[in-house]
Protein backbone atom coordinates (compact mmCIF):
# COMPACT_ATOMS: atom_id res chain seq x y z
CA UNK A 1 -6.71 27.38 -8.00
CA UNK A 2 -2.99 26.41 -7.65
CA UNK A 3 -3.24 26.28 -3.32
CA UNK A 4 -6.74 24.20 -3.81
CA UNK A 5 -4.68 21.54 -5.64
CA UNK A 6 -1.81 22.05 -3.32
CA UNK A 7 -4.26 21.55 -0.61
CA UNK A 8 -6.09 18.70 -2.02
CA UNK A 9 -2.71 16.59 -2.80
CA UNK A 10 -1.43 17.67 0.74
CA UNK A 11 -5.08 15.96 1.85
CA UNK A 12 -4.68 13.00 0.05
CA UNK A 13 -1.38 12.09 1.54
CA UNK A 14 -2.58 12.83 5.00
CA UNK A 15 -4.96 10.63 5.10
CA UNK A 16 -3.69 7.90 3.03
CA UNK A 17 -0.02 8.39 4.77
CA UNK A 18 -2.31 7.96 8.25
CA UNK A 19 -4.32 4.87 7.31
CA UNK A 20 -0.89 3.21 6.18
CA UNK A 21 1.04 4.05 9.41
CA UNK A 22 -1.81 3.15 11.44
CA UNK A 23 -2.32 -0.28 9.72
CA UNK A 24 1.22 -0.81 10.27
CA UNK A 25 0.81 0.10 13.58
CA UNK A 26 -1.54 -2.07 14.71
CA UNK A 27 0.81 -4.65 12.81
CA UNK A 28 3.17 -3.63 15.40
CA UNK A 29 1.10 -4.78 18.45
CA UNK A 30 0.25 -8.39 16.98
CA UNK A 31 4.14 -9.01 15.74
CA UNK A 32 5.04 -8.26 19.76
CA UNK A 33 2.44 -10.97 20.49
CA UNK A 34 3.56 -13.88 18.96
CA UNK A 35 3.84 -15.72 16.07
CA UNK A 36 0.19 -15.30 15.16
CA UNK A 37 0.35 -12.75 12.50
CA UNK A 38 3.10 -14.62 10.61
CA UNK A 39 1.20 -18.11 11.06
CA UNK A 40 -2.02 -16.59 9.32
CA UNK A 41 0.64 -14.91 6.39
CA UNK A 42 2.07 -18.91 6.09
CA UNK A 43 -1.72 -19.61 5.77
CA UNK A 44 -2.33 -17.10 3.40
CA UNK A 45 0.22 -19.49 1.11
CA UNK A 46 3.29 -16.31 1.66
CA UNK A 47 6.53 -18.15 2.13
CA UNK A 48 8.43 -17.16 5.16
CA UNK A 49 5.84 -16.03 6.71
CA UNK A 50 8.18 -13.79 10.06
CA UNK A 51 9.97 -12.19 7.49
CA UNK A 52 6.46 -11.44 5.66
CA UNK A 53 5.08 -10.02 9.01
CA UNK A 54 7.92 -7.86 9.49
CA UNK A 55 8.54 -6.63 5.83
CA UNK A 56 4.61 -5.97 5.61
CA UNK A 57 4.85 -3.98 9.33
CA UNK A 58 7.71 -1.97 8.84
CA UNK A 59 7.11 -0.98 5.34
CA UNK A 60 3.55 0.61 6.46
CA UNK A 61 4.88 2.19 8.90
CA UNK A 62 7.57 4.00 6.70
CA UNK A 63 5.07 4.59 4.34
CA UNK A 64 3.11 6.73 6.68
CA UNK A 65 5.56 9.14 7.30
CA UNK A 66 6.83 9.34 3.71
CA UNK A 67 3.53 10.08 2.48
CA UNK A 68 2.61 12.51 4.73
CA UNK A 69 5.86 14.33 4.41
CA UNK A 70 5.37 14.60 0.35
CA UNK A 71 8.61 12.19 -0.07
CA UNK A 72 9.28 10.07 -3.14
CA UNK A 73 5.71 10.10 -3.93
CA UNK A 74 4.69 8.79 -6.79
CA UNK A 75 7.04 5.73 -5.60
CA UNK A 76 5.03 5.62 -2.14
CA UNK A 77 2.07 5.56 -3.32
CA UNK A 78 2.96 2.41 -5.95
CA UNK A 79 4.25 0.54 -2.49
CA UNK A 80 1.05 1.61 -0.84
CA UNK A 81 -1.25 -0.10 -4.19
CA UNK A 82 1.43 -2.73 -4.11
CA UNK A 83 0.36 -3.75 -0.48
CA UNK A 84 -3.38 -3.46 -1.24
CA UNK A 85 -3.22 -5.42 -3.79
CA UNK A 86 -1.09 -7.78 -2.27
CA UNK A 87 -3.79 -8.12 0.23
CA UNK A 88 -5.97 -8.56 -2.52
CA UNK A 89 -5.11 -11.18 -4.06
CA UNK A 90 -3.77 -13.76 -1.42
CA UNK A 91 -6.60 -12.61 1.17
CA UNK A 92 -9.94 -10.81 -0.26
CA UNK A 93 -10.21 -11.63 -3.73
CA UNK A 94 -12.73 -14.70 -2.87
CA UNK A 95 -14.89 -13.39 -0.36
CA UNK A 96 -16.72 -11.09 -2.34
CA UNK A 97 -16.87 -7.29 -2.79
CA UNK A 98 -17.99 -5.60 0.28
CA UNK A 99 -15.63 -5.61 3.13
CA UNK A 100 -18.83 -5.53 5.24
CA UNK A 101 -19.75 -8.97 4.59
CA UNK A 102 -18.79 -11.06 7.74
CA UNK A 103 -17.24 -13.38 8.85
CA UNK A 104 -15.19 -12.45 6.24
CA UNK A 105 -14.52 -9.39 4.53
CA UNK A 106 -14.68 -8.71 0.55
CA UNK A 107 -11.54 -6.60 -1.69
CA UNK A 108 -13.86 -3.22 -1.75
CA UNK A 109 -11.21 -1.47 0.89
CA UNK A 110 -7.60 -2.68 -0.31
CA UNK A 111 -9.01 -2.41 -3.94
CA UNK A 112 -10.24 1.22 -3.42
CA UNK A 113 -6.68 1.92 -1.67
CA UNK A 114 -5.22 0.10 -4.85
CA UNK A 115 -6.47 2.19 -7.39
CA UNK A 116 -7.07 5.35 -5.68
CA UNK A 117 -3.40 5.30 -4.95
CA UNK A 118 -1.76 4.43 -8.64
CA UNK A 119 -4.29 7.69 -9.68
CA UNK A 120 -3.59 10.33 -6.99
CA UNK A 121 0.69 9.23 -7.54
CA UNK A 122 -0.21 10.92 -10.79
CA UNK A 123 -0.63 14.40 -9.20
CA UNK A 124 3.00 14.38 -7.82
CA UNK A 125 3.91 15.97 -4.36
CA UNK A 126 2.46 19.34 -4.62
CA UNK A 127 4.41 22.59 -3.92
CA UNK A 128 3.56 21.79 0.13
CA UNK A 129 6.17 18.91 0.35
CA UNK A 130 9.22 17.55 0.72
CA UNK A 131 9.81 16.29 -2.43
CA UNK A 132 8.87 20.08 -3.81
CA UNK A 133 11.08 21.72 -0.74
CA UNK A 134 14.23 19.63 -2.03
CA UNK A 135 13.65 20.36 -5.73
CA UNK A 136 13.76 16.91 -6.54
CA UNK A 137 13.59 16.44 -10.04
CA UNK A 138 11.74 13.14 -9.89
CA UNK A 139 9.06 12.07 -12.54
CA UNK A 140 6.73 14.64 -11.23
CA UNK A 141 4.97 15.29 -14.48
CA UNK A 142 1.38 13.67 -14.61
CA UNK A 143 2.32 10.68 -17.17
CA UNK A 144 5.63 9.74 -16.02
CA UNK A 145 4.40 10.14 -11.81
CA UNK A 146 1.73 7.99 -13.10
CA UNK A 147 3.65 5.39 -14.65
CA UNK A 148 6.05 5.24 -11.77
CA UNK A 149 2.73 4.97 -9.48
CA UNK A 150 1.40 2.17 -11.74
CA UNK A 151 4.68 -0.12 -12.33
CA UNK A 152 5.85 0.24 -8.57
CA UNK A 153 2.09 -0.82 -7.85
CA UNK A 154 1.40 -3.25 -10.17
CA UNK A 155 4.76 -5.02 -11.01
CA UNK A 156 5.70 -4.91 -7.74
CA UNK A 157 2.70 -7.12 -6.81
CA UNK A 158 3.63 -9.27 -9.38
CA UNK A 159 7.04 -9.57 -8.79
CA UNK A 160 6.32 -10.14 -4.97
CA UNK A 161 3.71 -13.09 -5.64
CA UNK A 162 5.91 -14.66 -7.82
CA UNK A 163 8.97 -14.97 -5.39
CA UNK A 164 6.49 -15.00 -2.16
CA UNK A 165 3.42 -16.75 -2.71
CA UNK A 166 2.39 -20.81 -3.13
CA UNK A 167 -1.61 -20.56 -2.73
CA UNK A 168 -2.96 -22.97 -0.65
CA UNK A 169 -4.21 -25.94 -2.54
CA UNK A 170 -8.09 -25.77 -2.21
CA UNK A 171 -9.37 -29.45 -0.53
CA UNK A 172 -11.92 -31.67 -1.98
């Protein structure tokens, strides 16, 4: 039982350590083109919008790793629902729920991300990890992992829109 858990935790960063570097990734690509990504952040309503592209880039991209690695991760995993629901808010929240719909694409994805995240942080690193392999002593436990999961997640977002974000008045 204990190496199916181990397993399924070491799963669950994979992946979500994957999606998050390769998001970041392709963030990569479009900040060495130009000035578009940070133009469509300003648009968004997010203040400063080249220091938005970059912060948003380079923190997926470290979150990849991290994550994979079994680092901090009840902490990575807040940043990662802190993104998504970044995301949510300033960009999906009003086109609806399925990210299928086009030409734009609904919250279901960075939502699912969201909350999937603040509930696997509660599992902790597993024994196959960094975090385990260092003995770190961090708030592995269940309720305390998810707490950390759920403040860096959730008050982060807040704490980000507040300083970050001036929606864009809607026109008449």
């Amino acid at each position: 039982m204990e190496n199916a858990l181990n397993f399924a935790t070491l799963l669950a960063r994979v992946w979500v350590g994957a999606v998050m570097f390769a998001h970041g990734w392709r963030h990569v690509q479009a900040i060495r083109s130009g000035p578009g990504m940070a133009s469509w952040l300003e648009s968004l309503g997010l203040r400063q919008g080249p220091l938005q592209a970059q912060v948003l880039t380079w923190t997926e991209v470290a979150l990849g790793p991290v994550l994979v690695l079994g680092l901090f991760t009840p902490v990575a995993y807040g940043a990662v629902a802190s993104l998504m629901l970044v995301a949510l808010v300033t960009n999906h929240r009003d086109k609806g729920f399925f990210v299928t719909a086009r030409p734009t694409e609904g919250w279901e994805y960075v939502g699912t991300l969201a909350v999937l995240s603040i509930a696997i942080g509660a599992f902790g690193p597993g024994r196959w990890s960094l975090d385990h392999a260092l003995d770190l002593s961090f708030p592995f436990e269940p309720d305390k992992a998810l707490l950390v999961a759920a403040v860096v997640g959730i008050g982060g977002t807040a704490l980000y829109l507040a300083t970050f974000w001036r929606p864009p008045r809607a026109t008449t």
